[in-house]
PDB file of N, CA and C in Angstrom:
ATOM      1  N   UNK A   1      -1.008  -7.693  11.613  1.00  0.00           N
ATOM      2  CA  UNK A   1      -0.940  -7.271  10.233  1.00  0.00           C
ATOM      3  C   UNK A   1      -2.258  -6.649   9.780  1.00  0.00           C
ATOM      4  N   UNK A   2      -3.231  -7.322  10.085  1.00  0.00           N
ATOM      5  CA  UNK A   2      -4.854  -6.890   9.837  1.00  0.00           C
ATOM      6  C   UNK A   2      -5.093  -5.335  10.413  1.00  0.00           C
ATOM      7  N   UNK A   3      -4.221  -5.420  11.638  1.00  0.00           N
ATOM      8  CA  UNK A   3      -4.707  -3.771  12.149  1.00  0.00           C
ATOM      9  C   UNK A   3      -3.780  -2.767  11.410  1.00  0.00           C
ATOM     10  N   UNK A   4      -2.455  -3.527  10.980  1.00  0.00           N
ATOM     11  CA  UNK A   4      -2.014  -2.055  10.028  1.00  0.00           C
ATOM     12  C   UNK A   4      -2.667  -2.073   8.972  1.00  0.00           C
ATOM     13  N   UNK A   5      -3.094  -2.667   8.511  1.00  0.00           N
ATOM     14  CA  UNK A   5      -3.777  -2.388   7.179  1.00  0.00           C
ATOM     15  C   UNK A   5      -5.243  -1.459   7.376  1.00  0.00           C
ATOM     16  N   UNK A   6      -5.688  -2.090   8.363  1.00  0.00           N
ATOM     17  CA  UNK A   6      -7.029  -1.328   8.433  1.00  0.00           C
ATOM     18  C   UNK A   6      -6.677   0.770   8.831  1.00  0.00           C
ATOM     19  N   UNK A   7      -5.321   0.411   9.847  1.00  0.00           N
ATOM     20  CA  UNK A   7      -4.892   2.072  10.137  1.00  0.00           C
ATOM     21  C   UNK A   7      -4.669   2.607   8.550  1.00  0.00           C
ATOM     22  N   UNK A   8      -4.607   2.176   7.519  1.00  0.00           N
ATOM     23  CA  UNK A   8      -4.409   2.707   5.941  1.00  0.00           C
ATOM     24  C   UNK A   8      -5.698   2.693   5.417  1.00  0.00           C
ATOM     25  N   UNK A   9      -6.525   2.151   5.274  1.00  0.00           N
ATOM     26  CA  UNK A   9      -7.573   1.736   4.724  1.00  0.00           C
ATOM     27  C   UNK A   9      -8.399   3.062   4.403  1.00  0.00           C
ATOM     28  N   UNK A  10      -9.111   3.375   3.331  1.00  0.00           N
ATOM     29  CA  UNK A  10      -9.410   4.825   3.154  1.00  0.00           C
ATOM     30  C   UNK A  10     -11.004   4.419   2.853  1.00  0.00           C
ATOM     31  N   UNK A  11     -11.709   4.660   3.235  1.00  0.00           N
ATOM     32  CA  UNK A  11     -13.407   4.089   2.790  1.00  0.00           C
ATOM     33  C   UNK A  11     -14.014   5.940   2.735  1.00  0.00           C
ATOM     34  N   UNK A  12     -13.863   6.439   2.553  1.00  0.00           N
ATOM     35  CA  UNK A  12     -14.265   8.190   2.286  1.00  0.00           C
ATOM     36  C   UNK A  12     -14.814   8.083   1.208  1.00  0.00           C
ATOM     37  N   UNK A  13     -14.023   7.814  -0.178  1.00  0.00           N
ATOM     38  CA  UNK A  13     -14.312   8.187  -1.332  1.00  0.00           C
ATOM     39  C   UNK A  13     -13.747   9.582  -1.586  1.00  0.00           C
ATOM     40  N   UNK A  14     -14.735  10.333  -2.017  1.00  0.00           N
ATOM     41  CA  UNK A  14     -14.762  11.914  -2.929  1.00  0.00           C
ATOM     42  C   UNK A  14     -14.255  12.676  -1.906  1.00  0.00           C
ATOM     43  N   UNK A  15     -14.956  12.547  -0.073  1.00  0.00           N
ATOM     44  CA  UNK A  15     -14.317  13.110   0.684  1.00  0.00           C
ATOM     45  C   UNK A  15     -12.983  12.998   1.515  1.00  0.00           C
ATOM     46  N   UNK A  16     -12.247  12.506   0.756  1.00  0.00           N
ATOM     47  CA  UNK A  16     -10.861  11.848   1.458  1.00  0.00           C
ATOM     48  C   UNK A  16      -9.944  13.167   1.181  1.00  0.00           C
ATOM     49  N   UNK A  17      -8.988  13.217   2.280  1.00  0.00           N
ATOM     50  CA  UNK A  17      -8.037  14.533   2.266  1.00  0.00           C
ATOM     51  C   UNK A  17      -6.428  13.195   2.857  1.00  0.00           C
ATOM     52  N   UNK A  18      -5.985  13.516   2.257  1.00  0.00           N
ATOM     53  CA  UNK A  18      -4.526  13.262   3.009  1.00  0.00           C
ATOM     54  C   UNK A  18      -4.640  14.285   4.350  1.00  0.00           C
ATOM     55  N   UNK A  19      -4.357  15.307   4.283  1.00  0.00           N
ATOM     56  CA  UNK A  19      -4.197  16.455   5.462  1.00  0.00           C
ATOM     57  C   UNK A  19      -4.899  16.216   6.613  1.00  0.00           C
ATOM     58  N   UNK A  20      -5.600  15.305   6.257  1.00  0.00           N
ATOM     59  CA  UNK A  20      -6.971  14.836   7.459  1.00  0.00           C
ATOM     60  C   UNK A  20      -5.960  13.280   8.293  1.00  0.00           C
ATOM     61  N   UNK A  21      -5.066  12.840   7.732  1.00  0.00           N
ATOM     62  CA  UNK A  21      -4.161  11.696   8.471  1.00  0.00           C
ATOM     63  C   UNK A  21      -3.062  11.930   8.658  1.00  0.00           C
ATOM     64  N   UNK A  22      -2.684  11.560  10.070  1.00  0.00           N
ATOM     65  CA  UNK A  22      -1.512  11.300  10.476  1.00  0.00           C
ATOM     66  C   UNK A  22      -0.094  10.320   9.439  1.00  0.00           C
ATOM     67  N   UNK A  23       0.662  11.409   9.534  1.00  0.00           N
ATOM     68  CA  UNK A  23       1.750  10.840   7.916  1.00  0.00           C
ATOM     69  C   UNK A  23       2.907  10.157   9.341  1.00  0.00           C
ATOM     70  N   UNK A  24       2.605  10.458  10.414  1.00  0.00           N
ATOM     71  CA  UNK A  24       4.313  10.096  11.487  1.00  0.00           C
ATOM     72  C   UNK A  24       4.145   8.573  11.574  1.00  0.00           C
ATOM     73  N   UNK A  25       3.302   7.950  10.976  1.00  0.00           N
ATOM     74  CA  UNK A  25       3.637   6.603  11.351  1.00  0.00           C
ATOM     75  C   UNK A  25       4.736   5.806  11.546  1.00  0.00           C
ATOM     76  N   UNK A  26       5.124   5.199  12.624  1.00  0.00           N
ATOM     77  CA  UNK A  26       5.953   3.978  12.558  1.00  0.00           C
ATOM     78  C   UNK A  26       5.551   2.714  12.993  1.00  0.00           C
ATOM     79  N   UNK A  27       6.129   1.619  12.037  1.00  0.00           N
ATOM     80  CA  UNK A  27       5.318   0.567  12.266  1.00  0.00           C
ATOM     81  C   UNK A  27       6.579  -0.273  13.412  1.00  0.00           C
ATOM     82  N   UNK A  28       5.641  -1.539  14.368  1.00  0.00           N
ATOM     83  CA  UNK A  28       6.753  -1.946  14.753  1.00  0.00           C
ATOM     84  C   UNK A  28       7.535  -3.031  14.350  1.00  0.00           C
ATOM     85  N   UNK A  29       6.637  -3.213  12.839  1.00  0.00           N
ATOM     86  CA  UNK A  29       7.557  -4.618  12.182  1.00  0.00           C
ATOM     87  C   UNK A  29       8.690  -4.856  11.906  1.00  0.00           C
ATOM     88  N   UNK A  30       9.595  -5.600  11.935  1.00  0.00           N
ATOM     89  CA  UNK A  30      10.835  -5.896  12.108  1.00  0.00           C
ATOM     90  C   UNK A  30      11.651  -6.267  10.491  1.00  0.00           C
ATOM     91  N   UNK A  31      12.469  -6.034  10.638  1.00  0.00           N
ATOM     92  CA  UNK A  31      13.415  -5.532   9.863  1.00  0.00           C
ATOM     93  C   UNK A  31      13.364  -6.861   9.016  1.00  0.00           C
ATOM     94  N   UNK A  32      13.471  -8.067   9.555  1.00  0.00           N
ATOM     95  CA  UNK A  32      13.440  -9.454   8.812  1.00  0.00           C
ATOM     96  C   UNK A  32      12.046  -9.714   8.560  1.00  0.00           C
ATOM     97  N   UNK A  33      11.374  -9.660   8.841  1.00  0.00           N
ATOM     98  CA  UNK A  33       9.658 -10.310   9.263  1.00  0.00           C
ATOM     99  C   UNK A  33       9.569  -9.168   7.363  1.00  0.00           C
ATOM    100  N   UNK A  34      10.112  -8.198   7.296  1.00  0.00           N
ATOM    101  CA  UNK A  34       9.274  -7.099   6.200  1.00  0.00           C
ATOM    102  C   UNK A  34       9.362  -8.098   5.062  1.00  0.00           C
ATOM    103  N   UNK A  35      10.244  -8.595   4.345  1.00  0.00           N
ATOM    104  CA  UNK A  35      10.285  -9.343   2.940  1.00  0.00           C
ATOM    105  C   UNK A  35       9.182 -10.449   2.937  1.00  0.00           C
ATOM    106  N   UNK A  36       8.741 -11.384   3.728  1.00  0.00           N
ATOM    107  CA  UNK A  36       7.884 -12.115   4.355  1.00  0.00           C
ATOM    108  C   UNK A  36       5.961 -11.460   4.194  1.00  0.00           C
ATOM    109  N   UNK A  37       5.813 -10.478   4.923  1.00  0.00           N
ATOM    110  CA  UNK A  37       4.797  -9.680   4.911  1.00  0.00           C
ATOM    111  C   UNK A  37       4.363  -8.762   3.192  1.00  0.00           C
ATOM    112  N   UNK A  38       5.589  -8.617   3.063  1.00  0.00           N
ATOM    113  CA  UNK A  38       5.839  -7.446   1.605  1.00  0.00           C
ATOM    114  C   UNK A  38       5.187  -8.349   0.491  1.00  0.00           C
ATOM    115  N   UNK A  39       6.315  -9.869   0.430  1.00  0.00           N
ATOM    116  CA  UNK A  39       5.221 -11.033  -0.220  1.00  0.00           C
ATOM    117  C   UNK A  39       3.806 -11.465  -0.466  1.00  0.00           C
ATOM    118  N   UNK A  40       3.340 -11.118   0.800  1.00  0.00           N
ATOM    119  CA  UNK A  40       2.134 -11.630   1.249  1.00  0.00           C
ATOM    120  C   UNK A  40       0.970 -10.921   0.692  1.00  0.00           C
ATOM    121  N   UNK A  41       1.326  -9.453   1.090  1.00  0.00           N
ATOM    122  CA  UNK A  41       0.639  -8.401   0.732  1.00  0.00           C
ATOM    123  C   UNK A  41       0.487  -8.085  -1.243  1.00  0.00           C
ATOM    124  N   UNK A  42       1.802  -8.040  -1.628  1.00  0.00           N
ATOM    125  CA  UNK A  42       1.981  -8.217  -3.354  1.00  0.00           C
ATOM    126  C   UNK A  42       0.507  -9.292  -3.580  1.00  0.00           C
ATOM    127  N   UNK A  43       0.888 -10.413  -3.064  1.00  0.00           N
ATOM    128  CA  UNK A  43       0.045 -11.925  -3.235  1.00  0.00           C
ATOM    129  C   UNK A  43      -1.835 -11.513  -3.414  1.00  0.00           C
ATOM    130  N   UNK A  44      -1.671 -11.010  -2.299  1.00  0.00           N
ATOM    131  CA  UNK A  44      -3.593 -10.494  -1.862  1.00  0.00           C
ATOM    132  C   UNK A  44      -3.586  -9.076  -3.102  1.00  0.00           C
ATOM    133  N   UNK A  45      -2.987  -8.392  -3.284  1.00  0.00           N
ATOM    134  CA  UNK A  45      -3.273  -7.528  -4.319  1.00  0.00           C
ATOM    135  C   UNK A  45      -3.344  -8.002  -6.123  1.00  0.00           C
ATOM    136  N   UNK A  46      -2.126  -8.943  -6.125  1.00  0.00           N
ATOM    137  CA  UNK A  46      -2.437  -9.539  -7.416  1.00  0.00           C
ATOM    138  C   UNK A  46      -3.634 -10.003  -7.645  1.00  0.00           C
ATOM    139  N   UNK A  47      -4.167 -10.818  -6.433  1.00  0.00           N
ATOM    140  CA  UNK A  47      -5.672 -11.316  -6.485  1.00  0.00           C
ATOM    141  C   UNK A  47      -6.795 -10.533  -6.526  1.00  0.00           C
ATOM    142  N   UNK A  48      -6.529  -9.491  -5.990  1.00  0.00           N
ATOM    143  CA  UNK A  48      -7.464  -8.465  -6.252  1.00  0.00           C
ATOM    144  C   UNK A  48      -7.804  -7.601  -7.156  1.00  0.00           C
ATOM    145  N   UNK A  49      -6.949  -7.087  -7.821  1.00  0.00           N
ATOM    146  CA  UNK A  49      -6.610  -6.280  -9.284  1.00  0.00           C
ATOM    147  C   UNK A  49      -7.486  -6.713 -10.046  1.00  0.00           C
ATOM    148  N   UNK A  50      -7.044  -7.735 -10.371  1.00  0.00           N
ATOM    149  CA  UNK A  50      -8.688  -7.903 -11.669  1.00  0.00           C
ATOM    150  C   UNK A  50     -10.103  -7.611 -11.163  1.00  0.00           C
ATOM    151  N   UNK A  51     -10.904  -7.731  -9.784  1.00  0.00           N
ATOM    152  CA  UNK A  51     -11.831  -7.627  -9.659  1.00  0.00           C
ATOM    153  C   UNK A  51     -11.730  -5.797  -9.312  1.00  0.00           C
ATOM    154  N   UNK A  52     -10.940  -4.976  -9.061  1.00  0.00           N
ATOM    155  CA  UNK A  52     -10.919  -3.947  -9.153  1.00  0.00           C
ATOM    156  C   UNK A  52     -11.560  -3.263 -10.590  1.00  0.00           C
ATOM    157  N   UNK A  53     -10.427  -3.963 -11.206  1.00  0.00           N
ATOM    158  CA  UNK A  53     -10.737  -3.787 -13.235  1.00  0.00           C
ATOM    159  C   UNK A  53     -12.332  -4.119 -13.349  1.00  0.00           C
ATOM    160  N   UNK A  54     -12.686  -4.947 -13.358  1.00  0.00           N
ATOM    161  CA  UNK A  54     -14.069  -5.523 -13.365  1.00  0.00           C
ATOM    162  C   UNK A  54     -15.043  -4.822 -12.678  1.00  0.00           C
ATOM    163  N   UNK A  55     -15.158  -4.512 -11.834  1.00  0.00           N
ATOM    164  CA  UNK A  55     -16.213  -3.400 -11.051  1.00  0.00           C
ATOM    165  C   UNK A  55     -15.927  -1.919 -11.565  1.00  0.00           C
ATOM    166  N   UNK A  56     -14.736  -1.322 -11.478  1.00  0.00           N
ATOM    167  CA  UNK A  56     -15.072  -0.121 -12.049  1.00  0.00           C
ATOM    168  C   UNK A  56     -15.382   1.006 -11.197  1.00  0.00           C
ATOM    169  N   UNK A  57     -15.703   0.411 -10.018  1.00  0.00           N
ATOM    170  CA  UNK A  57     -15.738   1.805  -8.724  1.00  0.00           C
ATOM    171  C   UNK A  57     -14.967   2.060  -8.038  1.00  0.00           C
ATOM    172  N   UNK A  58     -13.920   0.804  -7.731  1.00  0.00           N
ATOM    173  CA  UNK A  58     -12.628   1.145  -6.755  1.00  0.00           C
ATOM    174  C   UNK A  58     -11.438   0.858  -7.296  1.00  0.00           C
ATOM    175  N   UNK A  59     -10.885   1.642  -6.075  1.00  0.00           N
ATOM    176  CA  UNK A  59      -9.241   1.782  -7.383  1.00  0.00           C
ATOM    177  C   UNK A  59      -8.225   1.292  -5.757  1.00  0.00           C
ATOM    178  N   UNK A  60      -7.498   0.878  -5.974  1.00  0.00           N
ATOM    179  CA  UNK A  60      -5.600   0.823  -5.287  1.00  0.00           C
ATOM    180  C   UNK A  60      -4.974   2.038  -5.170  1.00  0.00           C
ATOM    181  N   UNK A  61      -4.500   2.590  -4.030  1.00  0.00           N
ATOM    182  CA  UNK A  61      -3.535   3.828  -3.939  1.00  0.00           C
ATOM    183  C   UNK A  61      -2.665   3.470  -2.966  1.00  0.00           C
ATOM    184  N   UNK A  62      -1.773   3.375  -3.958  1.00  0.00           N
ATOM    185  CA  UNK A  62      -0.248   3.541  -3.157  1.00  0.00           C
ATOM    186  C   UNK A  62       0.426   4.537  -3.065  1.00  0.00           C
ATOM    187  N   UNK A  63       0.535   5.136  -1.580  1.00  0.00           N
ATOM    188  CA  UNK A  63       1.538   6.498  -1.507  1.00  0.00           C
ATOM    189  C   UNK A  63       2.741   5.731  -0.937  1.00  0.00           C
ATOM    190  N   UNK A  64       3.771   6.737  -1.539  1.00  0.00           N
ATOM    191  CA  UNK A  64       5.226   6.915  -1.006  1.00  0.00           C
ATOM    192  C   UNK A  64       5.469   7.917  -0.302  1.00  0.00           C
ATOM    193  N   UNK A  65       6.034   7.919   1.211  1.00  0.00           N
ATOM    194  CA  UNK A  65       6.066   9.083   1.730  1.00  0.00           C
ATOM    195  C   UNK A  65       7.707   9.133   2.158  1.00  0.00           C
ATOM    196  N   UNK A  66       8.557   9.852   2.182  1.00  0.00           N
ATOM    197  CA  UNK A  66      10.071   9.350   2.467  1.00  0.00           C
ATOM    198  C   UNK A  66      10.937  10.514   1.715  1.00  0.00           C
ATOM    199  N   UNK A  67      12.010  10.756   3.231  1.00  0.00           N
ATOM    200  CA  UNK A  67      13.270  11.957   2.590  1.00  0.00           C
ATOM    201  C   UNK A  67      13.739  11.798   1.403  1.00  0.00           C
ATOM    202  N   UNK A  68      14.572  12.190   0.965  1.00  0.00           N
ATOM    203  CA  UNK A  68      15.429  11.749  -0.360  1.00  0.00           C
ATOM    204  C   UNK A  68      16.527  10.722   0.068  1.00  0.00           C
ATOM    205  N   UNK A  69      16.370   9.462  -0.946  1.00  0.00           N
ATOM    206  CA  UNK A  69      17.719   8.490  -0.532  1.00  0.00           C
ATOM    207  C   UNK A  69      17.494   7.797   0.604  1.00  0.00           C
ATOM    208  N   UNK A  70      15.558   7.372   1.136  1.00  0.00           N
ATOM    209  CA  UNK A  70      15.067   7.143   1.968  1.00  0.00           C
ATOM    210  C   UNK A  70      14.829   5.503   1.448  1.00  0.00           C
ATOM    211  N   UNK A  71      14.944   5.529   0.360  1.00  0.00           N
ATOM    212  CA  UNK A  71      14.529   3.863  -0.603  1.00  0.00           C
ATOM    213  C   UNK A  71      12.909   3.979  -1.039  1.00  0.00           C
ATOM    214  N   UNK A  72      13.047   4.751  -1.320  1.00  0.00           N
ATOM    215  CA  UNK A  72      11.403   4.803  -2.047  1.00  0.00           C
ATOM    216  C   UNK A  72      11.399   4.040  -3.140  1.00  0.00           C
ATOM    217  N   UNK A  73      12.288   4.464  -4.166  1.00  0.00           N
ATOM    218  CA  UNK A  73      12.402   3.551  -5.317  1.00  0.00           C
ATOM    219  C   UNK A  73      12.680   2.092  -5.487  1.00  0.00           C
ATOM    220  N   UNK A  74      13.587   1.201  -4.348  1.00  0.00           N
ATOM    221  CA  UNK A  74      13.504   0.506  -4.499  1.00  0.00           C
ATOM    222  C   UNK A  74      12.081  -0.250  -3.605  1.00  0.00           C
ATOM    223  N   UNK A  75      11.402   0.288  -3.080  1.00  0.00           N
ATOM    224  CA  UNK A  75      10.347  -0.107  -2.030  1.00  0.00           C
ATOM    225  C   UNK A  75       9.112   0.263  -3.269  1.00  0.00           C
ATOM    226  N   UNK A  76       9.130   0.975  -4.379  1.00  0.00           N
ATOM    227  CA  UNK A  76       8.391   0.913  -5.309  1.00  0.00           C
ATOM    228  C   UNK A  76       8.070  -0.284  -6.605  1.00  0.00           C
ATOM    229  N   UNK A  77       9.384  -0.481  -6.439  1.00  0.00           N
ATOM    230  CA  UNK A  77       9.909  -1.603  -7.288  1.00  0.00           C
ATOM    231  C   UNK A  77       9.430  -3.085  -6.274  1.00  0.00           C
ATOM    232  N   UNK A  78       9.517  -2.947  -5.449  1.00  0.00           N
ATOM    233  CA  UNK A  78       9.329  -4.192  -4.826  1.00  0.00           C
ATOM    234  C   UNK A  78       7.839  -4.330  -4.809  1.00  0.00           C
ATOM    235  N   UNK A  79       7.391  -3.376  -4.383  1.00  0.00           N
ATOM    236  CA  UNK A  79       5.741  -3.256  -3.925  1.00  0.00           C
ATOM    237  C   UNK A  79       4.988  -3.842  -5.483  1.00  0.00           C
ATOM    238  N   UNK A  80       5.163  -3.015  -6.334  1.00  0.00           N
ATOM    239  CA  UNK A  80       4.489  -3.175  -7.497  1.00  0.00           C
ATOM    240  C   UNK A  80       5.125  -4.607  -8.270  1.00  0.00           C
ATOM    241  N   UNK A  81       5.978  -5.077  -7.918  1.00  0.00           N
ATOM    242  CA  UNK A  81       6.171  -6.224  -8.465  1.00  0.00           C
ATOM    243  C   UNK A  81       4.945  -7.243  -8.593  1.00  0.00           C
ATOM    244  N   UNK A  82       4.732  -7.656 -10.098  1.00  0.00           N
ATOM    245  CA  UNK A  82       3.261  -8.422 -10.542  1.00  0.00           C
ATOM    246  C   UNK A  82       2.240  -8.120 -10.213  1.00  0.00           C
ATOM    247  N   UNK A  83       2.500  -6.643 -10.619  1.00  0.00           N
ATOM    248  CA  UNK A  83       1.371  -5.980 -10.592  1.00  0.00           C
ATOM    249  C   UNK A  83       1.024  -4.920 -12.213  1.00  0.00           C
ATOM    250  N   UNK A  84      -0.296  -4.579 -12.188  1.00  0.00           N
ATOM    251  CA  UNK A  84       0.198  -3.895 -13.501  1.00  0.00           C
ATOM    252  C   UNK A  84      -0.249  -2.438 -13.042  1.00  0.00           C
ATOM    253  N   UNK A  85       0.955  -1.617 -12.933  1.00  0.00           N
ATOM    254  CA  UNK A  85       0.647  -0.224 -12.478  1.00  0.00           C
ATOM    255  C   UNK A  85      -0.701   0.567 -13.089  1.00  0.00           C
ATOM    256  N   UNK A  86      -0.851   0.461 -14.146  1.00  0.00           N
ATOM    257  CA  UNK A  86      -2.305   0.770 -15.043  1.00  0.00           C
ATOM    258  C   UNK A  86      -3.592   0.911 -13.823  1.00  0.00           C
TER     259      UNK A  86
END
């Protein structure tokens, strides 16, 4: 889990390009294991958010990348759950 996160992890700043990363990712997590992990991850971000707010230099970016009718929306809805999009 630690190494997908770190393959996302953006430490650039000002010089960050999307066009500069590979978008073909597939992960090999499993279809049951995702609601489990999805939890986990919500969990460590709720905790983090306020000290985001509080410092003032770093921010959260969540991209959606996905065809149409791919479930983005509901994978948006899930992700951001207790969270405050702001």
């Amino acid at each position: 889990m630690k190494n997908m996160i770190n393959k996302f992890r953006i430490n650039e700043g000002k010089d960050f390009s999307l066009k500069n990363f590979d978008t073909s990712y597939s992960s090999d997590l499993k279809k049951e294991d995702a609601p489990d992990v999805l939890e986990n991850l919500v969990k460590q971000v709720v905790e983090l958010q306020p000290q985001f707010y509080a410092d003032k230099r770093y921010a959260l970016l969540i991209l959606f990348q996905g065809m149409d009718a791919s479930g983005k929306d509901s994978a948006i809805a899930h992700t951001l759950s207790g969270l405050n999009p702001q």
